[in-house]
Protein backbone atom coordinates (compact mmCIF):
# COMPACT_ATOMS: atom_id res chain seq x y z
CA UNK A 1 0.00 0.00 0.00
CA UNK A 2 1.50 3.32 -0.94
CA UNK A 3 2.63 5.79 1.82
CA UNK A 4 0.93 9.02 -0.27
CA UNK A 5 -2.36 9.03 -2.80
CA UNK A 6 -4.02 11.26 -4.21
CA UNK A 7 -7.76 11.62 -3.24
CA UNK A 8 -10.21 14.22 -4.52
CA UNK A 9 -7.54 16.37 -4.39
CA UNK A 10 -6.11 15.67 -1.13
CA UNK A 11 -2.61 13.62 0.29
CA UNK A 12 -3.17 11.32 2.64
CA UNK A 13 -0.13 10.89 4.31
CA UNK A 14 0.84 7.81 6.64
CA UNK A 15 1.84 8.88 10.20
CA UNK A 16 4.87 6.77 9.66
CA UNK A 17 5.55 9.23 7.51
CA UNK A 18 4.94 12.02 9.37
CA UNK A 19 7.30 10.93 12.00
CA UNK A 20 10.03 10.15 9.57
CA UNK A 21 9.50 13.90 8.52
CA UNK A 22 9.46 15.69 11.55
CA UNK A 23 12.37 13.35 12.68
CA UNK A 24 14.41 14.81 9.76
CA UNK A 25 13.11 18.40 10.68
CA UNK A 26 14.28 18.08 14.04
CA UNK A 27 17.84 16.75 13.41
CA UNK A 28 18.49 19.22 10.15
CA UNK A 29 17.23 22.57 12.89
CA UNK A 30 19.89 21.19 15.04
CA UNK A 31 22.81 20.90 12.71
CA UNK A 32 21.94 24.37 11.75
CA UNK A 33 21.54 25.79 15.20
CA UNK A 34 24.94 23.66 16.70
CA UNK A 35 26.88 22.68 13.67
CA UNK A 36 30.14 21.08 15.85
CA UNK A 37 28.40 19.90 18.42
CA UNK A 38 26.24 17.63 16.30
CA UNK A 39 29.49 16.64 13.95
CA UNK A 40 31.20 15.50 16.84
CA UNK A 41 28.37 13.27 17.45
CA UNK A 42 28.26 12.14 13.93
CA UNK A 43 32.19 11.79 14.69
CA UNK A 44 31.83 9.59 17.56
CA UNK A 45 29.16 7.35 15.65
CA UNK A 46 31.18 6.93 13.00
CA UNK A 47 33.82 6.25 15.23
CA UNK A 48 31.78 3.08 16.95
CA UNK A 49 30.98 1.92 13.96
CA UNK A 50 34.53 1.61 12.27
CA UNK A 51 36.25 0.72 15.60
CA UNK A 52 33.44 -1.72 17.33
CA UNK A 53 30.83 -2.82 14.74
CA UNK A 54 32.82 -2.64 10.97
CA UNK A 55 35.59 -5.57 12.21
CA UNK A 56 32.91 -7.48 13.88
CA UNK A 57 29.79 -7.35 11.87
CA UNK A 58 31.58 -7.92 7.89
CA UNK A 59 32.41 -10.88 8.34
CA UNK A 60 29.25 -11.85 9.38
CA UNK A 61 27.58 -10.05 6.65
CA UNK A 62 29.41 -11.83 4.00
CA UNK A 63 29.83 -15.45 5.13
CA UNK A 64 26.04 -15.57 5.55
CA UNK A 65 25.62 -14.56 1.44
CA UNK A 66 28.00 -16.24 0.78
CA UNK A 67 26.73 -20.04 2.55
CA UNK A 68 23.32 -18.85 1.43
CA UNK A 69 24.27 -18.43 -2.17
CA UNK A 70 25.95 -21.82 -2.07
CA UNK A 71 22.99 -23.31 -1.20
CA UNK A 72 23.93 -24.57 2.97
CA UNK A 73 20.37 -23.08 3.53
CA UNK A 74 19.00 -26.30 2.04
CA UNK A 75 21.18 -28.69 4.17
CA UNK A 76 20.09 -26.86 7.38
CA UNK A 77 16.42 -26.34 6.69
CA UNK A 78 15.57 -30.06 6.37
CA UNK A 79 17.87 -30.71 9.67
CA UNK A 80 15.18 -27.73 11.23
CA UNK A 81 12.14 -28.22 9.03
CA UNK A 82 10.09 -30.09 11.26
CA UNK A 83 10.63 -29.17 14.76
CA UNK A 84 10.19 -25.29 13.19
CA UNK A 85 7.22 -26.18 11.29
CA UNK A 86 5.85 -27.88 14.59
CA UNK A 87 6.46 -25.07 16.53
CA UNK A 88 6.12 -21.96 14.40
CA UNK A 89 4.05 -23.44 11.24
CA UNK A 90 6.71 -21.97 9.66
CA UNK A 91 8.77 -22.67 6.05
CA UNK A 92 11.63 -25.14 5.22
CA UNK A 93 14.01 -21.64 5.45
CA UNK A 94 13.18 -20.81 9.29
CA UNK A 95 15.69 -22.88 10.41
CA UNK A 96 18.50 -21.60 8.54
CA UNK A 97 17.05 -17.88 9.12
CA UNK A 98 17.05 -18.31 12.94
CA UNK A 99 20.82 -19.78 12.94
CA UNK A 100 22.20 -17.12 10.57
CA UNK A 101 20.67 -14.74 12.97
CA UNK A 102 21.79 -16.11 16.24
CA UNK A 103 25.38 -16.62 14.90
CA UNK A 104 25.50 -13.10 13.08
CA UNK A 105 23.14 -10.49 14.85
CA UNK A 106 21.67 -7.82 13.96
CA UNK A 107 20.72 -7.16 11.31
CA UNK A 108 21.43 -10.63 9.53
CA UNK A 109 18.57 -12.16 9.80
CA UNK A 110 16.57 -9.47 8.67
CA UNK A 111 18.65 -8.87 5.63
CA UNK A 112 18.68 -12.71 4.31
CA UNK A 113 14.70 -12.41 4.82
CA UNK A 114 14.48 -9.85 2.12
CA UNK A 115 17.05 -12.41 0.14
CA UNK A 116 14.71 -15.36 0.62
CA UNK A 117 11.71 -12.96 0.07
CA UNK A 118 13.32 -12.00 -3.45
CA UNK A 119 14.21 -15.52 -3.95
CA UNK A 120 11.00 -16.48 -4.22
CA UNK A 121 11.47 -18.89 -0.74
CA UNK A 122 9.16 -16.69 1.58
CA UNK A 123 5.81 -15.10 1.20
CA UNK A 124 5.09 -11.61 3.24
CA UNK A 125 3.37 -13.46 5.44
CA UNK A 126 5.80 -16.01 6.32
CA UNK A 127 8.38 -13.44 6.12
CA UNK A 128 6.76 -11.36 9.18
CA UNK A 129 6.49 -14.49 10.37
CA UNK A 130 10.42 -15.49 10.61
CA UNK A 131 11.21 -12.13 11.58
CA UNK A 132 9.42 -12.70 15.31
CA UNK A 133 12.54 -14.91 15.87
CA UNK A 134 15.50 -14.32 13.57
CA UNK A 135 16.06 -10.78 15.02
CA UNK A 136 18.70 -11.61 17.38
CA UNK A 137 22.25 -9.84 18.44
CA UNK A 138 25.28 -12.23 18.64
CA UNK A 139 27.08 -14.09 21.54
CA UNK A 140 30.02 -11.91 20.95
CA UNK A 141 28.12 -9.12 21.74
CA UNK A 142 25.99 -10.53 24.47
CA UNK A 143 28.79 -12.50 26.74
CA UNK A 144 32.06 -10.64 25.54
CA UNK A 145 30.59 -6.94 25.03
CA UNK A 146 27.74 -6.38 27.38
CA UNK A 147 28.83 -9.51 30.10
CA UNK A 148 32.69 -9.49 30.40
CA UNK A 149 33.66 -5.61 29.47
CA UNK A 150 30.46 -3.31 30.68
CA UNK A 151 29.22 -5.95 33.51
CA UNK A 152 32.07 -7.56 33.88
CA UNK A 153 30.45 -10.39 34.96
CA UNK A 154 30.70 -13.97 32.26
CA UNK A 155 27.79 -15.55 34.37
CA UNK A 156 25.87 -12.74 33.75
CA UNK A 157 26.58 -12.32 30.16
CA UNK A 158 25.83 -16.19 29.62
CA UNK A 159 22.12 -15.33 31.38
CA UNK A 160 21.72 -12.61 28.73
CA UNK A 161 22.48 -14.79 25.84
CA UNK A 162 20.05 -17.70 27.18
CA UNK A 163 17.32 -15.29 27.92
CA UNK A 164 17.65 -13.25 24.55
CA UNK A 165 17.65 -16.68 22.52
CA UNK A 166 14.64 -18.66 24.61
CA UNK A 167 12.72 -15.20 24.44
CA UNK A 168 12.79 -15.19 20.61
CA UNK A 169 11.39 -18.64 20.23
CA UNK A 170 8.96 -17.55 22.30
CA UNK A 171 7.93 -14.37 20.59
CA UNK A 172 7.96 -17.08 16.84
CA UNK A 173 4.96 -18.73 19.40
CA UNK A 174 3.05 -15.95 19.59
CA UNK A 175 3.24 -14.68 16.48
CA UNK A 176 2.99 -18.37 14.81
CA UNK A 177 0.40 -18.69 11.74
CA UNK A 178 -2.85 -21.00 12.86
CA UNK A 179 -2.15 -22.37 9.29
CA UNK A 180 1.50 -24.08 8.45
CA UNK A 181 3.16 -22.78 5.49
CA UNK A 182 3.68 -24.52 2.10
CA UNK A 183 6.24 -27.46 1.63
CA UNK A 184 8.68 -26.81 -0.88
CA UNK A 185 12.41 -24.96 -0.67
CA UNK A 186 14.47 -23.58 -3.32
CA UNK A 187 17.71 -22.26 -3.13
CA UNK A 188 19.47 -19.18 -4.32
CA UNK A 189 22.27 -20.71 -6.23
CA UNK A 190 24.72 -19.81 -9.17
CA UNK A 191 27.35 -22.00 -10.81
CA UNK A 192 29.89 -19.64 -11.49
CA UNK A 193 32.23 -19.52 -7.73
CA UNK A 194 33.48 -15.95 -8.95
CA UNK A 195 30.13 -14.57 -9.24
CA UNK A 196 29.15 -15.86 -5.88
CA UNK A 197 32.35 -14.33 -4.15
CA UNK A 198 31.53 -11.11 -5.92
CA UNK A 199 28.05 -10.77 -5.13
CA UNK A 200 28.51 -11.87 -1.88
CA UNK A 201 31.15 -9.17 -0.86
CA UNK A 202 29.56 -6.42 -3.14
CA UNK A 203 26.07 -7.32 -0.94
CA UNK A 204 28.10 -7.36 2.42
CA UNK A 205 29.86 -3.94 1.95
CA UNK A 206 26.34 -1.96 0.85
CA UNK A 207 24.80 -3.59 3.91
CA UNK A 208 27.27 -2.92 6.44
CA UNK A 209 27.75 0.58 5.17
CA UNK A 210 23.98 1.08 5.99
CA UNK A 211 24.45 -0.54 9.02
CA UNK A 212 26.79 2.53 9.50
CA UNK A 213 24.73 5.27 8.66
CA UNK A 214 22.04 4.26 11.00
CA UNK A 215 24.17 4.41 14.13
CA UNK A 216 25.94 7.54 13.44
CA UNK A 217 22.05 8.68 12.61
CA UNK A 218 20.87 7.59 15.86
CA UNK A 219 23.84 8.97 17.43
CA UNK A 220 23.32 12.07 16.59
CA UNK A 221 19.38 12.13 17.78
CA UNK A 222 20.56 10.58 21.10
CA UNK A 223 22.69 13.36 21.72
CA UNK A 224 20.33 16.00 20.50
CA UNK A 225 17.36 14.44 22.97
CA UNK A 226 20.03 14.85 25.91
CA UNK A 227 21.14 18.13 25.18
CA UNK A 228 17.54 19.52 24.82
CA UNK A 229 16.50 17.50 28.14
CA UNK A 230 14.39 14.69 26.52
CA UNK A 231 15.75 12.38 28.41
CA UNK A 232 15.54 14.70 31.58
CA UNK A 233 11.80 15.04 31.00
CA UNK A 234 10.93 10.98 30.01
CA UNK A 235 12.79 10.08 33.08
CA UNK A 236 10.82 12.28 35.30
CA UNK A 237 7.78 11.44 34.10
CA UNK A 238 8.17 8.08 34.64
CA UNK A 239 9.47 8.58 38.26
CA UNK A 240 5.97 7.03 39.89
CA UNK A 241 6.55 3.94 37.91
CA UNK A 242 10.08 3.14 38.29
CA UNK A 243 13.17 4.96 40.04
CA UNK A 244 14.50 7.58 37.54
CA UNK A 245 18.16 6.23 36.90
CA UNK A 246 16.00 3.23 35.23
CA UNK A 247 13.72 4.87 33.18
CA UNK A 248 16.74 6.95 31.80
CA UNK A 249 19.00 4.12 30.84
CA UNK A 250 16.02 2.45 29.25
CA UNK A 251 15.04 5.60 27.23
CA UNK A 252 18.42 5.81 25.77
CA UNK A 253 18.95 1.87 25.31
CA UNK A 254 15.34 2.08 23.51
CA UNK A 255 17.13 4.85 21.54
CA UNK A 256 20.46 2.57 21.05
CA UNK A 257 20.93 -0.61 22.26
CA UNK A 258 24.92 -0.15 23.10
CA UNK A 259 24.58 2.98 24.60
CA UNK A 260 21.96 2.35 26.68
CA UNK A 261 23.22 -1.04 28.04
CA UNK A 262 26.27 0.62 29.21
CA UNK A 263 24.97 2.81 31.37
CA UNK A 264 23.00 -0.21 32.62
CA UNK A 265 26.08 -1.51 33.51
CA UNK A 266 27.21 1.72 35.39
CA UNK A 267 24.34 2.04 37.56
CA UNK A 268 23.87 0.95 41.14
CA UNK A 269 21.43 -1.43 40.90
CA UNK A 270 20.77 -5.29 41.91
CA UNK A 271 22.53 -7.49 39.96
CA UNK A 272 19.56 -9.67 38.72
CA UNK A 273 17.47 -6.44 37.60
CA UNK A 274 20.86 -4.76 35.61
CA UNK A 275 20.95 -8.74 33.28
CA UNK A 276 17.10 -8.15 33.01
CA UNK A 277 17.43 -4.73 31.70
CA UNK A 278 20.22 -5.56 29.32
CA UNK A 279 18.30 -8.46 27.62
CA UNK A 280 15.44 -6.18 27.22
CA UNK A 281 17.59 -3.25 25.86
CA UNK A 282 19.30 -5.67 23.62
CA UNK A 283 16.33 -7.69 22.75
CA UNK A 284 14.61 -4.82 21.50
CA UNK A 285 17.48 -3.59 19.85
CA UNK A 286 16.27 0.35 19.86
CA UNK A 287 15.68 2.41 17.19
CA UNK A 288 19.11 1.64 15.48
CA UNK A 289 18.08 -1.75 15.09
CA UNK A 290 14.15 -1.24 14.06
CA UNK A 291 15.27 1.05 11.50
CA UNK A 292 17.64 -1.30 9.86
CA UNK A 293 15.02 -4.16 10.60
CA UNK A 294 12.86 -1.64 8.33
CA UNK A 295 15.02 -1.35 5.70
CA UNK A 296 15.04 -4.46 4.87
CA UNK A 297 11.50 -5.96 6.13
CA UNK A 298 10.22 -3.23 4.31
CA UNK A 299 10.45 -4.53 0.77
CA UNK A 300 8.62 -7.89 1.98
CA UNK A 301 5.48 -5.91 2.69
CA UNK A 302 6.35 -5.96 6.62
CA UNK A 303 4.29 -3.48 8.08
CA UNK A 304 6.55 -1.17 10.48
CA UNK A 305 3.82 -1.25 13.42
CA UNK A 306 4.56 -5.09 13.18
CA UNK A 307 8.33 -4.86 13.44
CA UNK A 308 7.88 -2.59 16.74
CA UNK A 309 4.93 -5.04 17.81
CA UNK A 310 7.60 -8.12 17.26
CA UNK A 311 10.36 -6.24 19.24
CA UNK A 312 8.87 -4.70 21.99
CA UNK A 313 7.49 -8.40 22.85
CA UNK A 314 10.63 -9.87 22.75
CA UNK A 315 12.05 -7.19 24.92
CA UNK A 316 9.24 -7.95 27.17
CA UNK A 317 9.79 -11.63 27.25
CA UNK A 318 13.55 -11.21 27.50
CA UNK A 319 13.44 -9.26 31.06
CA UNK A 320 11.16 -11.56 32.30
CA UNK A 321 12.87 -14.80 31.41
CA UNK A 322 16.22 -13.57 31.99
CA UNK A 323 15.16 -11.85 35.91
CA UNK A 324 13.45 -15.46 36.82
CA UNK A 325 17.20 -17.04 35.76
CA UNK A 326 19.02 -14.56 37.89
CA UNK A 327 17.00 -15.17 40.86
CA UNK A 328 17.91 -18.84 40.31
CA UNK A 329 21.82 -17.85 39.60
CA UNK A 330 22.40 -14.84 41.82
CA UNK A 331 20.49 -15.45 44.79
């Protein structure tokens, strides 16, 4: 369905839109207003991304187009087929889509959706389907980044993972299909190696330079909503609900999942509630991850209120799940 048509003369605009536009708005007034100070921020997003996410995220980016193209997605998906069809009433590729995404994170799994999609493997409606579960980070980033550096805890980091994984499966349950899907699986497959290398690293390097421009994006309109007291304001009026130093790190991990997990990590709270706020931060991903999830989900007729539906449950599932394990652990 088309953002903008014309009717008797009129636009009808969707308010997707309309928050895309005033988002733009906002950030372009500020660049005017405080040039340096918002290309320092774009500075230091760039920065993260070359120095944290580039090294760590390629490879990932082309090994999975490149084992897709060669057709391991077949091999895997009748290993998974049942059990996932059982489960989710989901296609042959679910399987495959949920392992690329575990071992790459974001946003791998929502990128070889759109592949499969355009392959002809996945209708929109499985497609929103698999994306309930194959939006995942990686176990780099949950037990090396966010458990051993920022909590500096492994146990806790191990919790994360567990939680963040079980609580996707469970979000595929409740948005399974009542219906299964069709049988049948192709593969996306081309004789000629060199073309396959090519493609494969061509496809890698235009995703992970989006990849880039969304966090230095994101960056820049975290900074922007702390400098004009956003954050201030969200966390006070959330102070009857929860104590303010939580609201705050959960408005800017809901902004940015990194950010936003760190100062998890720096605050002086229980142990068991700072693992169940960094497997909610991280299972939703924030806005850096939604809008990448977007980009790609997008083009398979995914519905954007869907993709925020999908991750907000699994955020919701993941500090549950992972604060009854840390009672169990950390007693």
């Amino acid at each position: 369905m088309r953002a903008a048509v014309f009717m008797h003369g009129k636009i009808k605009i969707s308010p997707f839109r309309i928050a895309a536009l005033l988002f733009c708005l906002f950030l372009f007034t500020l660049l005017i207003i405080k040039p340096q100070t918002y290309i320092n921020s774009a500075k230091d997003g760039l920065l993260l991304f070359c120095v944290n996410v580039l090294p760590a995220l390629f490879p990932f980016f082309f090994l999975s187009t490149f084992l897709t193209k060669l057709g391991a997605a077949k091999y895997v998906a009748r290993l998974g087929e049942k059990p996932f069809r059982a489960l989710f009433n989901a296609p042959p590729a679910a399987c495959y889509l949920f392992l690329m995404s575990v071992l790459s994170g974001y946003p791998v799994g929502a990128k070889l959706i759109l592949d499969f999609y355009q392959g002809g493997m996945l209708s929109s409606d499985e497609a929103k389907r698999c994306a309930a579960f194959s939006s995942t980070s990686n176990p780099v980033f949950l037990i090396g980044t966010v458990g051993a550096v920022m909590l500096k805890d492994l146990k806790l980091g191990a919790v994360i993972l567990v939680s963040h994984y079980l609580s996707a499966l469970l979000n595929g349950l409740i948005f399974r299909a009542r219906k299964p899907s069709a049988g049948g699986f192709a593969v996306i497959f081309d004789n000629a190696a060199d073309d396959i290398l090519y493609s494969s690293i061509t496809s890698a390097v235009a995703s992970i330079l989006a990849a880039g421009g969304f966090i230095t994006v994101f960056n820049i309109f975290h900074d922007a909503l702390s400098n004009c007291g956003v954050i201030n304001l969200f966390s006070n009026a959330f102070s009857w609900l929860m104590p303010r130093e939580i609201s705050s790190v959960l408005f800017s991990g809901a902004i940015e999942m990194t950010r936003g997990c760190y100062l998890v990590s720096r605050a002086e709270i229980w142990a068991p509630l700072k693992a169940a706020l960094c497997a909610a931060i991280v299972s939703f991903g924030g806005l850096t991850v939604f809008a990448q999830n977007y980009s790609f989900l997008s083009r398979c007729k995914v519905k954007p209120l869907i993709i925020g539906l999908q991750k907000l449950c699994h955020s919701l599932l993941a500090f549950v799940v992972c604060f009854l394990i840390s009672l169990i652990f950390f007693r």
